[in-house]
Every structure is written in structure tokens, then in C-alpha cells.
N, C-alpha and C. Protein backbone atom coordinates (compact mmCIF):
# COMPACT_ATOMS: atom_id res chain seq x y z
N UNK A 1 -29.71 60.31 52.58
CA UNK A 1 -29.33 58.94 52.81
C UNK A 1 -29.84 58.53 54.20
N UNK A 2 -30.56 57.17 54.43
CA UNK A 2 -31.16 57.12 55.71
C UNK A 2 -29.92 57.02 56.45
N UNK A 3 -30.15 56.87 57.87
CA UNK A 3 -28.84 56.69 59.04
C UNK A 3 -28.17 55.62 59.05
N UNK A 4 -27.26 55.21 59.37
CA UNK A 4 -26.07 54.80 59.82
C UNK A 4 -26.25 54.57 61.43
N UNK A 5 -25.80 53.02 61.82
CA UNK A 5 -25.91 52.31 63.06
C UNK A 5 -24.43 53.30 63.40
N UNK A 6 -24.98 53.93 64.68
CA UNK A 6 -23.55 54.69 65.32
C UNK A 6 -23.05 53.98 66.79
N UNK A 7 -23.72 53.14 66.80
CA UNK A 7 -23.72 52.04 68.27
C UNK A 7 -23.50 51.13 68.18
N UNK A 8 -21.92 50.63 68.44
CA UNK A 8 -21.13 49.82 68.22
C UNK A 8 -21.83 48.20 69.00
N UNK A 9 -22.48 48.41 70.07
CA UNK A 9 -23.20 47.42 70.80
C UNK A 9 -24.39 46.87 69.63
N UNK A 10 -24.94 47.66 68.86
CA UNK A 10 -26.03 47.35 68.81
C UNK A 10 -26.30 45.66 68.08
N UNK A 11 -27.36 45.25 68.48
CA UNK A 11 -27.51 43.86 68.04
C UNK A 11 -27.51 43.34 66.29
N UNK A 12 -27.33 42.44 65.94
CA UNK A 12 -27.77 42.56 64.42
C UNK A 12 -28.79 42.49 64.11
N UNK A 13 -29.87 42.05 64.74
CA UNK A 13 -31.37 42.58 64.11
C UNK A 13 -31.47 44.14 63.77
N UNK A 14 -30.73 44.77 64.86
CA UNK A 14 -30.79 46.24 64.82
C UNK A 14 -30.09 46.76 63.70
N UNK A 15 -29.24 45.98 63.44
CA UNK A 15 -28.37 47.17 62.03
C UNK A 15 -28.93 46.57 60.81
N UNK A 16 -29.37 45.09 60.75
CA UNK A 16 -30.01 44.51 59.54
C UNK A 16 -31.28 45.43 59.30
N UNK A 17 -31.55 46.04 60.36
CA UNK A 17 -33.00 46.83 60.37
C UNK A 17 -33.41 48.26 59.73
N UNK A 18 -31.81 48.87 60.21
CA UNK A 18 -31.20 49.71 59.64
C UNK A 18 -30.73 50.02 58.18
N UNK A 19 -30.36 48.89 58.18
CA UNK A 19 -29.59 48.52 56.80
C UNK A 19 -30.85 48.72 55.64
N UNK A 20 -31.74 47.78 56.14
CA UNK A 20 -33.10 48.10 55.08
C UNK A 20 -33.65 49.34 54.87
N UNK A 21 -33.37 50.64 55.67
CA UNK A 21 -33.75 51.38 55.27
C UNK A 21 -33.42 52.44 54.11
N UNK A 22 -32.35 51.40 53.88
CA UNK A 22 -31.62 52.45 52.59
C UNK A 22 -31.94 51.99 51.45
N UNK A 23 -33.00 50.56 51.72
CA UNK A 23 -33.52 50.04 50.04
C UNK A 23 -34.06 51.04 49.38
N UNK A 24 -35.28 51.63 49.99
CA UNK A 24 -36.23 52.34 49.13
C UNK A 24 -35.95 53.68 48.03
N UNK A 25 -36.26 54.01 47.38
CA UNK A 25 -35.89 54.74 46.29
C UNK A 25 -36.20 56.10 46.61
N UNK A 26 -35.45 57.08 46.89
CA UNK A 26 -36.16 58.51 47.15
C UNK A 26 -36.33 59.23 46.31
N UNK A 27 -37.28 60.01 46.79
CA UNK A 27 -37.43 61.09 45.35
C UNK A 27 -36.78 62.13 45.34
N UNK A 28 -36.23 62.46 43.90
CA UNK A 28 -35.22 63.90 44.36
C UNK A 28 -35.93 65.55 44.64
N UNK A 29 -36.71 64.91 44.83
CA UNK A 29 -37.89 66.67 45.96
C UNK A 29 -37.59 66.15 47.23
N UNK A 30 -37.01 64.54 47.81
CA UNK A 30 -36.83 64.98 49.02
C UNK A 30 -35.48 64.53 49.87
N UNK A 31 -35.03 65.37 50.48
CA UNK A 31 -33.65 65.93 51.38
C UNK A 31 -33.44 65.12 52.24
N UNK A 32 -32.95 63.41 52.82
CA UNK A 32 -32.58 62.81 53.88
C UNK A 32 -31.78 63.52 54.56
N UNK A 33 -31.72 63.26 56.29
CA UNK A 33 -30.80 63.51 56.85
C UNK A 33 -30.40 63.30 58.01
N UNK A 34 -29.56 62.48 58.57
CA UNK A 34 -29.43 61.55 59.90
C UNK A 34 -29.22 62.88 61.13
N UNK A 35 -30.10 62.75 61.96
CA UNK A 35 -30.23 63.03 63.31
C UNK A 35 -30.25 62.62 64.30
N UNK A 36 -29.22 63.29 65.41
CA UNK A 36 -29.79 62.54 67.06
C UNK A 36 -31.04 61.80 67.02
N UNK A 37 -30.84 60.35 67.84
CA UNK A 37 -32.28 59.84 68.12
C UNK A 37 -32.36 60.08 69.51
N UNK A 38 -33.22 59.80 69.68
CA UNK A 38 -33.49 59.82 71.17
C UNK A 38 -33.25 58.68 72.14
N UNK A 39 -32.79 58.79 73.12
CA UNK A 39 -31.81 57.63 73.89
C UNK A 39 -32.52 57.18 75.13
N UNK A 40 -33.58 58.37 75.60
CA UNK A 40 -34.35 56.88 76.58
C UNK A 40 -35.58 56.43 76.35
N UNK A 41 -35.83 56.53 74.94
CA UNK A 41 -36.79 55.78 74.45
C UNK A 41 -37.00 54.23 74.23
N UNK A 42 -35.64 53.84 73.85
CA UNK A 42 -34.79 52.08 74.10
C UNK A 42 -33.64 52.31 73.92
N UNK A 43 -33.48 51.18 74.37
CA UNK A 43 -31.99 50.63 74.57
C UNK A 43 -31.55 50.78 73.14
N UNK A 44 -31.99 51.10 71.86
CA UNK A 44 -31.19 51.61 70.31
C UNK A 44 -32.50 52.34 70.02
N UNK A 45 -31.95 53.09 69.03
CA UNK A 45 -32.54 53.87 68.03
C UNK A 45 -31.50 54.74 67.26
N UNK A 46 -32.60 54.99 65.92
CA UNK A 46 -31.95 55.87 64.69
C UNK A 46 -32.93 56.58 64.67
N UNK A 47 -32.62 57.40 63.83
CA UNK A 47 -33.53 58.53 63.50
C UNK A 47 -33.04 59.48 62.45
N UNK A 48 -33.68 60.15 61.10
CA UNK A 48 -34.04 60.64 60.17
C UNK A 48 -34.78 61.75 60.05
N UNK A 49 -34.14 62.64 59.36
CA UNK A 49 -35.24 64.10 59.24
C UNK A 49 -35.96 63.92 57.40
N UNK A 50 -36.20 64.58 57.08
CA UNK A 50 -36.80 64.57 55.42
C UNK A 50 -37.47 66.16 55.05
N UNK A 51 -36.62 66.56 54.20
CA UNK A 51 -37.28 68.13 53.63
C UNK A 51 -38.03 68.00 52.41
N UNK A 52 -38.87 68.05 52.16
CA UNK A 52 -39.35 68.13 50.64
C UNK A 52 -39.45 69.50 50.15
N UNK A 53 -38.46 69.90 49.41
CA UNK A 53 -38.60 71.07 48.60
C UNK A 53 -38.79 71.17 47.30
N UNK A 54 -40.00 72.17 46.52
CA UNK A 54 -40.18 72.20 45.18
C UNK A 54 -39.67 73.96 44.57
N UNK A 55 -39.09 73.93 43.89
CA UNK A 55 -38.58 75.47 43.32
C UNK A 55 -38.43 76.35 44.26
N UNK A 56 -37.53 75.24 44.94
CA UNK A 56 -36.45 76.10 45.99
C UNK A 56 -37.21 76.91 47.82
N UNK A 57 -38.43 75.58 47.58
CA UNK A 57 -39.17 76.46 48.87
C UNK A 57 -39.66 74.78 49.53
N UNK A 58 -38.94 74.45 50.84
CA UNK A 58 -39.44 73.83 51.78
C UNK A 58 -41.13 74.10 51.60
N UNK A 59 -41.53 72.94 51.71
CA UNK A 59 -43.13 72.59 51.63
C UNK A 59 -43.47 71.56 52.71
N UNK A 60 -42.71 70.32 53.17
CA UNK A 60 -42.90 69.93 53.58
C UNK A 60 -41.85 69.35 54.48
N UNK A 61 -42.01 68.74 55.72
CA UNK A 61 -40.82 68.30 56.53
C UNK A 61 -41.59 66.74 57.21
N UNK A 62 -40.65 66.44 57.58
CA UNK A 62 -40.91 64.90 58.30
C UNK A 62 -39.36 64.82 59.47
N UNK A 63 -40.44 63.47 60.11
CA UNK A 63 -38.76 63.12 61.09
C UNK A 63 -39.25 61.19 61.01
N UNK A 64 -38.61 60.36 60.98
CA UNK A 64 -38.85 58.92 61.16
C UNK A 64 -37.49 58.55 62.57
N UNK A 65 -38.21 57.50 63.25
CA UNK A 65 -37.61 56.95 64.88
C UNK A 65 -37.49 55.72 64.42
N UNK A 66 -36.78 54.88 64.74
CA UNK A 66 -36.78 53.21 64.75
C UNK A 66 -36.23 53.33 66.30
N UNK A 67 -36.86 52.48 66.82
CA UNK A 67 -36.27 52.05 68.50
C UNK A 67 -36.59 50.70 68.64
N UNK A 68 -35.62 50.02 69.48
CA UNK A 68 -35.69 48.76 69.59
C UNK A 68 -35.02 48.51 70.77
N UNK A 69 -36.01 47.77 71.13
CA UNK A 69 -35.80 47.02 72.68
C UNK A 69 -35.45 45.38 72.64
N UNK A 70 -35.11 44.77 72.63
CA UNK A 70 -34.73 43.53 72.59
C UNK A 70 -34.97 42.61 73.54
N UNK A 71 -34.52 43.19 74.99
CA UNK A 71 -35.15 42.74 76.42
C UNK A 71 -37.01 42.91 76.23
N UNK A 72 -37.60 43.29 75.27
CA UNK A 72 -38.83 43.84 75.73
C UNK A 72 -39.44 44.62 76.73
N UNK A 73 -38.65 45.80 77.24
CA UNK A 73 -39.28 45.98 78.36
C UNK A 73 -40.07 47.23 78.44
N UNK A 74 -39.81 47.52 77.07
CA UNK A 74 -41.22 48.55 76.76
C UNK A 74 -42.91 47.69 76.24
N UNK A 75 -43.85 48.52 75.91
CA UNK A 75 -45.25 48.13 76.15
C UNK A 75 -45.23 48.04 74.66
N UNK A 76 -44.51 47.27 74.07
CA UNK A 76 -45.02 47.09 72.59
C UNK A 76 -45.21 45.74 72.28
N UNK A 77 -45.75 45.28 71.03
CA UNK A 77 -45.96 43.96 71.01
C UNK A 77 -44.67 43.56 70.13
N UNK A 78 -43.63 43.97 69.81
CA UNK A 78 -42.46 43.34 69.48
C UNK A 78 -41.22 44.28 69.69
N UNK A 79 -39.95 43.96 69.57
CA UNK A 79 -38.60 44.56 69.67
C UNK A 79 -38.74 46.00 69.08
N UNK A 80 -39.31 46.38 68.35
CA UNK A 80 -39.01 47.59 67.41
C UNK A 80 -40.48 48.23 67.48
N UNK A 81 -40.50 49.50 67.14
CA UNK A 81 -41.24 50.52 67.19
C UNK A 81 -40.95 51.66 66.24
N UNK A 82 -41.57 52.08 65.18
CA UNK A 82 -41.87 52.95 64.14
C UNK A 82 -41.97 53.92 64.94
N UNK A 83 -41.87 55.76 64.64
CA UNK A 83 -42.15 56.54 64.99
C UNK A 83 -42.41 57.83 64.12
N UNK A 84 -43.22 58.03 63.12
CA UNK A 84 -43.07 58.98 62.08
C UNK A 84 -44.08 60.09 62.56
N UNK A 85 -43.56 61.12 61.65
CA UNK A 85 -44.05 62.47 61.96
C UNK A 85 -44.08 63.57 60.78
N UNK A 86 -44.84 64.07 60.22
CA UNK A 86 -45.17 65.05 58.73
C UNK A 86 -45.33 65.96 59.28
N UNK A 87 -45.35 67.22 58.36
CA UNK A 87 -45.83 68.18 58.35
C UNK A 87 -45.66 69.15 56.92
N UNK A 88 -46.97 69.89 57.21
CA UNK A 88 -47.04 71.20 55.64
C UNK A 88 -47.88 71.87 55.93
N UNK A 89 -47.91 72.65 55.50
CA UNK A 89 -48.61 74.10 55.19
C UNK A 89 -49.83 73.65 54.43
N UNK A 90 -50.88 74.29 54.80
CA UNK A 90 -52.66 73.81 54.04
C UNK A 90 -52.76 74.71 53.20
N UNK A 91 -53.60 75.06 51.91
CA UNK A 91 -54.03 75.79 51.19
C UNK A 91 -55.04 76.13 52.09
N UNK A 92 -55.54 77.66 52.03
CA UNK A 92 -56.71 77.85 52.65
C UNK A 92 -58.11 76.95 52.65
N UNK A 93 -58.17 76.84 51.49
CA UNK A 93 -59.65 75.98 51.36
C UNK A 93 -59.32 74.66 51.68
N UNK A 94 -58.23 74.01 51.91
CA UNK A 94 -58.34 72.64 52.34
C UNK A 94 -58.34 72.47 53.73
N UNK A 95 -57.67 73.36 54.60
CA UNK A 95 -57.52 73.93 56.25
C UNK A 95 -58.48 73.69 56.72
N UNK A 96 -60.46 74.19 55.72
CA UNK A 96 -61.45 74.18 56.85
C UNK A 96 -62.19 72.94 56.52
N UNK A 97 -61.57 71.65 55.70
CA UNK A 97 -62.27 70.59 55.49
C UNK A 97 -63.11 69.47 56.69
N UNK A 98 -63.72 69.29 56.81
CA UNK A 98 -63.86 69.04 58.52
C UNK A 98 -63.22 67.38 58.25
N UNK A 99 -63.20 66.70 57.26
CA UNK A 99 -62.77 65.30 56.55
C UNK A 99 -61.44 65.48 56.95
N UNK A 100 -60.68 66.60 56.91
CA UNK A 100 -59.38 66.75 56.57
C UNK A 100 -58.31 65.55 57.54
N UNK A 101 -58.46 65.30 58.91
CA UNK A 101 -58.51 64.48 59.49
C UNK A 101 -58.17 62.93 59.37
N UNK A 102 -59.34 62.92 58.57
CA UNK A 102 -59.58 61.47 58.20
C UNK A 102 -58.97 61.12 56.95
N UNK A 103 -58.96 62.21 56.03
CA UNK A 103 -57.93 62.13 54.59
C UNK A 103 -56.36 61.37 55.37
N UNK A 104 -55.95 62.49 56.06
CA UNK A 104 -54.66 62.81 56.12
C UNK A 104 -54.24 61.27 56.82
N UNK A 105 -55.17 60.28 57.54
CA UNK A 105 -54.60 59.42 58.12
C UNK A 105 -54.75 58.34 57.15
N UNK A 106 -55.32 58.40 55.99
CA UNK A 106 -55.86 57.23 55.10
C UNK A 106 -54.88 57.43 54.87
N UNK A 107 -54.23 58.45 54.11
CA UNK A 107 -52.57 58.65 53.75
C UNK A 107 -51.52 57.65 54.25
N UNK A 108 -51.22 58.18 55.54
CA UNK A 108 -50.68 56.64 56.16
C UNK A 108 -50.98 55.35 56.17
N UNK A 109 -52.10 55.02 56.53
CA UNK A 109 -52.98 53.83 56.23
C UNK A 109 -52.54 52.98 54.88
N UNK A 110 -53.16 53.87 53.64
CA UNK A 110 -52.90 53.31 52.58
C UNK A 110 -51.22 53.10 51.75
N UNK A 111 -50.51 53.89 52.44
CA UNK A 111 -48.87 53.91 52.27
C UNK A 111 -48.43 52.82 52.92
N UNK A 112 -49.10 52.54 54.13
CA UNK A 112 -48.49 51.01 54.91
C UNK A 112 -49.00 50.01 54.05
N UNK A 113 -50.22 50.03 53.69
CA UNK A 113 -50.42 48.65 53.13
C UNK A 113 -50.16 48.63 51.75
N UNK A 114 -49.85 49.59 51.00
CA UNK A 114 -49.63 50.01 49.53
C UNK A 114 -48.25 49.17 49.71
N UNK A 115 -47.37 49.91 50.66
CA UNK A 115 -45.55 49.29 50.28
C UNK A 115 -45.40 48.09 51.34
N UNK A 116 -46.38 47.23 52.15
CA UNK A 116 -46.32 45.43 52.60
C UNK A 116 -45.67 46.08 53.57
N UNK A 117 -46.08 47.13 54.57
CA UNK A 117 -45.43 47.39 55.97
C UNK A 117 -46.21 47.31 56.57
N UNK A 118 -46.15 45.56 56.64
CA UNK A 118 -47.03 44.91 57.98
C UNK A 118 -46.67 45.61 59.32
N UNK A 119 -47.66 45.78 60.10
CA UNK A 119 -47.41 46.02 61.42
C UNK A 119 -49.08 45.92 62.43
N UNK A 120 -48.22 45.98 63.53
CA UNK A 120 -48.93 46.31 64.73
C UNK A 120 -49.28 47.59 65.70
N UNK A 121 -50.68 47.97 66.31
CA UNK A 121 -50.46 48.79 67.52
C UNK A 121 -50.77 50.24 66.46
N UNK A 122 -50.85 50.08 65.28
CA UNK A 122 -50.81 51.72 64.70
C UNK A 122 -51.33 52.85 65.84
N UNK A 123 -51.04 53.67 65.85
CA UNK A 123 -51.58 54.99 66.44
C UNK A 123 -51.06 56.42 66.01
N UNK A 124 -52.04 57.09 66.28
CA UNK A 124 -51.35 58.60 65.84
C UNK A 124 -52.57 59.48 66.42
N UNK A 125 -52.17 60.68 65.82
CA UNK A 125 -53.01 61.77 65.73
C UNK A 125 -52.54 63.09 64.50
N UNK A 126 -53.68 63.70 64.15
CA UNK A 126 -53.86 64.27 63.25
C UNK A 126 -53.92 66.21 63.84
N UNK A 127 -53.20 66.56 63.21
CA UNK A 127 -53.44 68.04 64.36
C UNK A 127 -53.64 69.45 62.78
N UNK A 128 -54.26 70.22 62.99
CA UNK A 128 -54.55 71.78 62.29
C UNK A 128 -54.28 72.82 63.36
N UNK A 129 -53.01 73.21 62.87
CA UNK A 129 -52.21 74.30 63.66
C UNK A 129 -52.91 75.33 62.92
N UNK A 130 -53.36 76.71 63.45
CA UNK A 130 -53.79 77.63 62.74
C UNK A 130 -53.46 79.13 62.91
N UNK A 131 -52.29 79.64 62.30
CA UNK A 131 -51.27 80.57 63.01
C UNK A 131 -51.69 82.11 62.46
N UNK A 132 -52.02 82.58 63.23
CA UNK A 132 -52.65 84.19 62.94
C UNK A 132 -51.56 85.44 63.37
N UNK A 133 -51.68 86.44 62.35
CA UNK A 133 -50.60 87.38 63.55
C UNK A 133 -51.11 88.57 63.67
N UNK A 134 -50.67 89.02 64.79
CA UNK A 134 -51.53 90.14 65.63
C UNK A 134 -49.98 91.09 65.68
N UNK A 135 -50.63 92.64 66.22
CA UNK A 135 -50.00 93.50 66.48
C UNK A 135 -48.55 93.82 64.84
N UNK A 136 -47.62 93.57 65.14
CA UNK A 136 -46.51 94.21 64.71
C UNK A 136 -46.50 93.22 63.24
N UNK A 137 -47.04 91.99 63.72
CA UNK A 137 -47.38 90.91 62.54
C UNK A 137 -48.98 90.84 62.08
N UNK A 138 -49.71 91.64 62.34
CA UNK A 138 -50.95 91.65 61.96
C UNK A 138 -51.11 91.75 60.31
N UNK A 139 -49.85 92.21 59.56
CA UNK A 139 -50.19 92.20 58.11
C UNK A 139 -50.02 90.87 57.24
N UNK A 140 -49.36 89.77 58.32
CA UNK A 140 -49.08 88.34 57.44
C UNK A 140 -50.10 87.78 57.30
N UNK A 141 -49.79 87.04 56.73
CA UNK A 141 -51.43 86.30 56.23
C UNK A 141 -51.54 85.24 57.21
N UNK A 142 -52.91 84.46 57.45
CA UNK A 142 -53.24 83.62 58.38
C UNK A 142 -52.93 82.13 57.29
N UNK A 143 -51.81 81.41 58.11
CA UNK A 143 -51.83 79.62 58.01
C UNK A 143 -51.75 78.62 58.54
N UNK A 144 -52.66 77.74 57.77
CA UNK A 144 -52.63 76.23 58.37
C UNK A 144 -51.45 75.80 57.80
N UNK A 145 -51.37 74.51 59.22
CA UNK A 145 -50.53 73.67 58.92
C UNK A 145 -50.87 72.12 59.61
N UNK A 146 -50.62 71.07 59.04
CA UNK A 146 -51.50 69.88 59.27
C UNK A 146 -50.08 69.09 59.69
N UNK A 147 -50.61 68.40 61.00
CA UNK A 147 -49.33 67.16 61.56
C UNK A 147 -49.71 66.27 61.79
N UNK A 148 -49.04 64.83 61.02
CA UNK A 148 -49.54 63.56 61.85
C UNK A 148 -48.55 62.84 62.16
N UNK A 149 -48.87 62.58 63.30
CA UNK A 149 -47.78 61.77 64.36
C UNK A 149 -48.45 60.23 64.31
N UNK A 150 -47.64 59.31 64.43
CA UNK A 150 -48.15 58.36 63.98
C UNK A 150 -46.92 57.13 64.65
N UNK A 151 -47.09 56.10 65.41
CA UNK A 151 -46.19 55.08 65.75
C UNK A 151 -47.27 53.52 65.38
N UNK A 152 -46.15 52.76 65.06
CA UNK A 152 -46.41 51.41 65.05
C UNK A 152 -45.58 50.57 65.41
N UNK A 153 -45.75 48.87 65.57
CA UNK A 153 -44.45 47.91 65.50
C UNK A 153 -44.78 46.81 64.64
N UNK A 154 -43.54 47.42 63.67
CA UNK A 154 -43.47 46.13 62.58
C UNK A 154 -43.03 44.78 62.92
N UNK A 155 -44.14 43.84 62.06
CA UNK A 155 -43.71 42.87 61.95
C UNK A 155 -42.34 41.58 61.37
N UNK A 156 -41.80 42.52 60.93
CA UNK A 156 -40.32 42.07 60.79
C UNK A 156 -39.76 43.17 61.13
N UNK A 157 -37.86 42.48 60.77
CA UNK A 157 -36.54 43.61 60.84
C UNK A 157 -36.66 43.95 59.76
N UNK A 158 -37.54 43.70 58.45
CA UNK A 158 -36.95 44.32 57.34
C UNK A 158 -37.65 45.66 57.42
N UNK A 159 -37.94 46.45 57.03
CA UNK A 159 -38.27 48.55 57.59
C UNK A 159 -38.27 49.05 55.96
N UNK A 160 -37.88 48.54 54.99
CA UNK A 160 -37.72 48.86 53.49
C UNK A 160 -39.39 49.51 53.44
N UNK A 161 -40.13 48.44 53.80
CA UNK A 161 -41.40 48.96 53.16
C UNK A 161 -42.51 49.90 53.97
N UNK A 162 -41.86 50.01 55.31
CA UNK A 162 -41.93 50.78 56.24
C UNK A 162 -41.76 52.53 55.88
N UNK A 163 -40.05 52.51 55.54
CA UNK A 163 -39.19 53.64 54.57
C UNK A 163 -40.37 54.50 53.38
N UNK A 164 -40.34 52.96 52.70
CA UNK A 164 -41.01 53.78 51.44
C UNK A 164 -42.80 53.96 51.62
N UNK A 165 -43.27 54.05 53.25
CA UNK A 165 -44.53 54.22 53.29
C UNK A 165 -44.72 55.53 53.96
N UNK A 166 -43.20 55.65 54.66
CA UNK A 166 -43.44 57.18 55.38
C UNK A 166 -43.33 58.13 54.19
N UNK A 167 -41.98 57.77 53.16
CA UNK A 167 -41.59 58.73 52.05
C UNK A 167 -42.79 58.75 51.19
N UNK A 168 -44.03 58.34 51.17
CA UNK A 168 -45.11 57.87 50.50
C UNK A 168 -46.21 59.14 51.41
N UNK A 169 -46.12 58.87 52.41
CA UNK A 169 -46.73 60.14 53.29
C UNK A 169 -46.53 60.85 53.27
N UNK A 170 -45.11 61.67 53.07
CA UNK A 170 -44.62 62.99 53.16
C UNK A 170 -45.38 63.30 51.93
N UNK A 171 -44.73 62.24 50.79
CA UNK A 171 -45.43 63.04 49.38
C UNK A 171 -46.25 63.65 49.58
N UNK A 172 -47.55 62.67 50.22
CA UNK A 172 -49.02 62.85 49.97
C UNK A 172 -49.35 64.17 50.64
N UNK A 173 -48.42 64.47 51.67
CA UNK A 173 -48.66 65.30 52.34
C UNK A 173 -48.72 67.12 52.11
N UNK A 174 -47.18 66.44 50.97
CA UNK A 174 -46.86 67.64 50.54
C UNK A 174 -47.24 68.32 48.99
N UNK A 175 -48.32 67.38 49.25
CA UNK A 175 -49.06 67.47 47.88
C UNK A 175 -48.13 66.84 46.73
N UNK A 176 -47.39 66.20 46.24
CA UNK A 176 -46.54 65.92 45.29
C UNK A 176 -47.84 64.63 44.38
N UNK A 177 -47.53 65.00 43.23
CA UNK A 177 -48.24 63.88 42.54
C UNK A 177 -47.38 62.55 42.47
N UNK A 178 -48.03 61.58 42.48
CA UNK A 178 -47.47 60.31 42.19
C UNK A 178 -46.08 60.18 41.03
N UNK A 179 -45.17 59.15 41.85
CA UNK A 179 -43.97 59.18 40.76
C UNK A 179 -44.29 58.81 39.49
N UNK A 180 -45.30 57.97 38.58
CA UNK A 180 -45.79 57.20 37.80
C UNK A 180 -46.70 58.60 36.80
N UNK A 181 -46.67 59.67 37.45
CA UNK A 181 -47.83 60.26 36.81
C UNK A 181 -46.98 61.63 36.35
N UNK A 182 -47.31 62.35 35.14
CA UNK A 182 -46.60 63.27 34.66
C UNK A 182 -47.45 64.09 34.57
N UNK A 183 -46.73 66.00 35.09
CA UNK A 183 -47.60 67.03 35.50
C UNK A 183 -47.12 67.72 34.03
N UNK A 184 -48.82 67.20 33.08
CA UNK A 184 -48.78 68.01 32.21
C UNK A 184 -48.98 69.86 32.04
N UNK A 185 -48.79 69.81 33.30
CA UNK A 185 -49.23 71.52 33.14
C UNK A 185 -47.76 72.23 32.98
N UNK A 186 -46.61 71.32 33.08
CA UNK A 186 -45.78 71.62 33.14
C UNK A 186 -44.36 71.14 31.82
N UNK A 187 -45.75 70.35 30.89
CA UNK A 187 -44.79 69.88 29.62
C UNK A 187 -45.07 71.13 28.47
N UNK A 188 -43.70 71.34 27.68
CA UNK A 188 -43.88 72.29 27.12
C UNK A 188 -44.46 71.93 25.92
N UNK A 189 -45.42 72.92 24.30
CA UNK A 189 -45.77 72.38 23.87
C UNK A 189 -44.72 71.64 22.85
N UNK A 190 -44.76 71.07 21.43
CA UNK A 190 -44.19 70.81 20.73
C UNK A 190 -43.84 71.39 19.57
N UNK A 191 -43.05 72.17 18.70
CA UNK A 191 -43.29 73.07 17.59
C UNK A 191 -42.70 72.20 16.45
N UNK A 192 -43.42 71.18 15.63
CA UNK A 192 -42.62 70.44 14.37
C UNK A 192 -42.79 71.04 13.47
């Protein structure tokens, strides 16, 4: 369930803002869960974790920030500021894609404008963690893992389509096929 305004001050743009984030529809592969935000980032914020697990094995994780300044006195071009963050584990052969990069941010890209989460200022970065083990761990196997950090500021308080562009990223991230599409490898046959 997204967060809950725990700041009795906070303005009503801020909880109407809030409030929208509980429109979007989640998928049941993935785990909401309200966390500390961070407090001198602005004067409000919420914040959200997200697990995506498939047959009982974490695959993928996320965290989403909403902060809002009202005075403006941070460097953004409006009150509020997006703050999302993915992560998963690579299959080997997708780890040494040199594209991989540029995939992973279309992801976001096309999730903002797929679910009408106008905004401003996008930025991020794209990172390939590549974890090897030596000595006492020298027998685990070597993995990637791909992160994109990513902030913007939306153009409205409404965040609904914001919500369902990060939960749209994690998917993509975590490899999940589209909700619309059925994994026949996994329908059984029919015996009439």
C-alpha cells in the first residue's frame, strides 16, 4: 500500500499528492511498503520501498521519494520532486550488452509517457554493478546487477501516473511480462 501523510503540518497539495498514489493498480509480484523519508531533502516527503518477487525469490527491488517544497527553495522547477530508484540482478548475457544503458532508461522514459506523467528536469543514471568473489567466496558465481536512479518534477499534484510509471519500471526491470500478455510457457495443456 503506498504511504500515508505522517505530518500533521503538511499542506493539502501535499496529502492530495499523496493520496494519488494509491490510485494505481499493483501487481501481485509486487510487495509495497512505507518507509522513513528523508527529512532534509524538503520541508515534506514520503517515501516507498517495492519487492518484486516470483516463486518465492526477490528479483527485483525499488524505493520511490516524493518531496515537496512549497516555499521553493530548492533548485527545481516546481513544489515537488520525484525520486525513483530500481534494481535486479542481469542474466549473464544481458550484463555485457554495451546498449544495456540506453535500454534500461527508455524503460523509464517510455513508462512516463506510456502512464501521462508529465514532468520536468528528468535525470538519472544507469549503473552495472559487477560482483566477483575471491578467496573464501571464490566458488560463487560472478553477478550483475543494473541500477537506475532517476529524479524528476511533475507537472501536477496528481503522482497516479507517476506511481504507475515507476511500478511500470520495476516490472520492466525485473523482467516481468506485460499485465495484458499471458506466459504461455506456463499454461497447462488441455486433455478433452
Amino acid at each position: 500500500m503506498p504511504p500515508a501523510v505522517r505530518d500533521d503540518d503538511a499542506p493539502p497539495s501535499f496529502r492530495r499528492a499523496v493520496e494519488s498514489l494509491r490510485e494505481p493498480v499493483v501487481r501481485p509480484e509486487i510487495a509495497l511498503e512505507d518507509i522513513p523519508a528523508p527529512r532534509r531533502l524538503a520541508p515534506h516527503a514520503v517515501a516507498m520501498s517495492a519487492t518484486v518477487t516470483v516463486d518465492d525469490d526477490d528479483i527485483a527491488l525499488g524505493r520511490l521519494i516524493v518531496l515537496y517544497d512549497p516555499e521553493g527553495t530548492r533548485d527545481w522547477p516546481g513544489p515537488f520532486r520525484v525520486v525513483a530508484y530500481v534494481s535486479a540482478e542481469l542474466e549473464p548475457e544481458i550484463s555485457t550488452d554495451p546498449l544495456l544503458g540506453q535500454v534500461a532508461w527508455s524503460w523509464l522514459t517510455e513508462a512516463l509517457s506510456g502512464h501521462g506523467a508529465d514532468q520536468r528536469e528528468l535525470s538519472g543514471t544507469v549503473t552495472r554493478a559487477t560482483t566477483e568473489g575471491f578467496g573464501a567466496k571464490s566458488g560463487q558465481p560472478t553477478t550483475t546487477e543494473l541500477e537506475l536512479r532517476a529524479s524528476w518534477s511533475p507537472l501536477s499534484e496528481d503522482l497516479s501516473g507517476h506511481m504507475s510509471a515507476w511500478l511500470a519500471l520495476l516490472s520492466a526491470t525485473a523482467g516481468l511480462p506485460p499485465v495484458d500478455v499471458t506466459d504461455i510457457s506456463q499454461r497447462r495443456p488441455r486433455h478433452d
